[in-house]
Protein backbone atom coordinates (compact mmCIF):
# COMPACT_ATOMS: atom_id res chain seq x y z
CA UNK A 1 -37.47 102.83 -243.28
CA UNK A 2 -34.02 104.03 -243.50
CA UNK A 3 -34.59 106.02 -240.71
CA UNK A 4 -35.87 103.70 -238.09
CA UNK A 5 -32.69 101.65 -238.80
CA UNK A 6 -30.68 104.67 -238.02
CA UNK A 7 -32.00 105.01 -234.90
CA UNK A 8 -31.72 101.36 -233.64
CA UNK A 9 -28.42 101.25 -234.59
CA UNK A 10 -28.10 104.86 -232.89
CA UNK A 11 -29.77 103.02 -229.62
CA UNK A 12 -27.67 99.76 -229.56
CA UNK A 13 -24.43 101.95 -229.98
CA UNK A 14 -25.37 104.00 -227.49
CA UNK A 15 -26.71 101.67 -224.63
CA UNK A 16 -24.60 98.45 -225.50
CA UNK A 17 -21.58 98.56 -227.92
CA UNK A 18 -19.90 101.88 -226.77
CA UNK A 19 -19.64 100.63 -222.89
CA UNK A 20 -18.01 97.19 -224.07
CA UNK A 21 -14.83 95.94 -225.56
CA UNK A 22 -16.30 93.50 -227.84
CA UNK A 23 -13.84 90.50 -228.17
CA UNK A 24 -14.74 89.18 -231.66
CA UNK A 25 -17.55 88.24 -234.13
CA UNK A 26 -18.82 85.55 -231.66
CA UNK A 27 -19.05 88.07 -228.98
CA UNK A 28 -20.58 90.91 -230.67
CA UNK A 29 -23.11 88.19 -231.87
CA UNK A 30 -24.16 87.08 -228.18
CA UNK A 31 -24.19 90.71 -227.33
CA UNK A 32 -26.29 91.91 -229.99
CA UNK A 33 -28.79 88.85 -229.58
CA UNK A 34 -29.05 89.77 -226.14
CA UNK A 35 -29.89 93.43 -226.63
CA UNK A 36 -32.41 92.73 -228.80
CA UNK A 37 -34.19 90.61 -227.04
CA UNK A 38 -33.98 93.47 -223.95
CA UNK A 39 -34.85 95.99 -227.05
CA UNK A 40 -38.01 94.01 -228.20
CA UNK A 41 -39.53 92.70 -225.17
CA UNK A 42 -38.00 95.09 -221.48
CA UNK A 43 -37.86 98.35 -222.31
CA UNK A 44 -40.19 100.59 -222.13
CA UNK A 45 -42.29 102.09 -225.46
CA UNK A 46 -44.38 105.00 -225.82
CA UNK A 47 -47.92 104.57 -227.23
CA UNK A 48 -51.82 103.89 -226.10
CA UNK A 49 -51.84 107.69 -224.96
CA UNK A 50 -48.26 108.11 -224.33
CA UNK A 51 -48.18 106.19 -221.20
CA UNK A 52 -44.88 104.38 -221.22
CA UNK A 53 -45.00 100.24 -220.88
CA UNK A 54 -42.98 97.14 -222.35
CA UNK A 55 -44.97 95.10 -225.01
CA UNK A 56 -45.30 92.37 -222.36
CA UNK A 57 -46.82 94.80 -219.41
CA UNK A 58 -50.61 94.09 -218.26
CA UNK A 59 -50.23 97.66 -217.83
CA UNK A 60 -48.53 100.63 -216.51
CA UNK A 61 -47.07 100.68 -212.79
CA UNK A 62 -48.81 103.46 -210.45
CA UNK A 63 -46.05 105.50 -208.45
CA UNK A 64 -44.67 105.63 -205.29
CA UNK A 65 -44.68 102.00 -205.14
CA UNK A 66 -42.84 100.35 -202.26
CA UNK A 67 -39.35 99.10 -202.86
CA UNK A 68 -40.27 95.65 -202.03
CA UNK A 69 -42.75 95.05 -204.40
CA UNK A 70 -39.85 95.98 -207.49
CA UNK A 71 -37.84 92.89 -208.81
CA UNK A 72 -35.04 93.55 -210.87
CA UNK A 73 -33.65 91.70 -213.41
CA UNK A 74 -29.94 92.28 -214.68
CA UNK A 75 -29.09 91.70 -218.60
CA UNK A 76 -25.53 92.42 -220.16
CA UNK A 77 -23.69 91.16 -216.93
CA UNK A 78 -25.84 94.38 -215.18
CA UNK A 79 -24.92 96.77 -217.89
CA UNK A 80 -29.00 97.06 -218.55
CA UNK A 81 -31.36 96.81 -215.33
CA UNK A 82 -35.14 95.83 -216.22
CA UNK A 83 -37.82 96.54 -213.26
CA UNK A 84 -41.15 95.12 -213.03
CA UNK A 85 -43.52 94.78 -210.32
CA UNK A 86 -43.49 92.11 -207.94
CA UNK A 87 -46.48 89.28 -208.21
């Protein structure tokens, strides 16, 4: 257990806390809550046959896919881009 805790704390440090000048308590808090819920729910996770997908993906995005059917969605004031296809 010990080490999956290293390695989210590993992650965060890497993707969120290290590239911001946290303020104070109440703004590492809204940071944090905020990168988890990009953590648990946008990014992508290896498993079902290694084919990488979110949690919340119907399934996995066939490339070269045309630029207009990607929507992007901006989390961290754009520090973190999440893509998904377009409806």
């Amino acid at each position: 257990m010990n080490a999956y805790a290293e390695r989210f704390v590993r992650t965060v440090r890497a993707e969120c806390t290290d590239r911001v000048l946290v303020a104070g308590e109440r703004h590492l808090s809204a940071l944090l809550s905020e990168y988890i819920g990009h953590y648990n729910t946008g990014r992508s996770h290896q498993g079902d046959g290694m084919d990488l997908r979110a949690p919340d993906d119907p399934g996995v995005t066939a490339f070269p896919i045309l630029a207009t059917q990607i929507r992007r969605r901006t989390r961290l004031a754009g520090l973190i881009n999440e893509y998904r296809q377009a409806a």
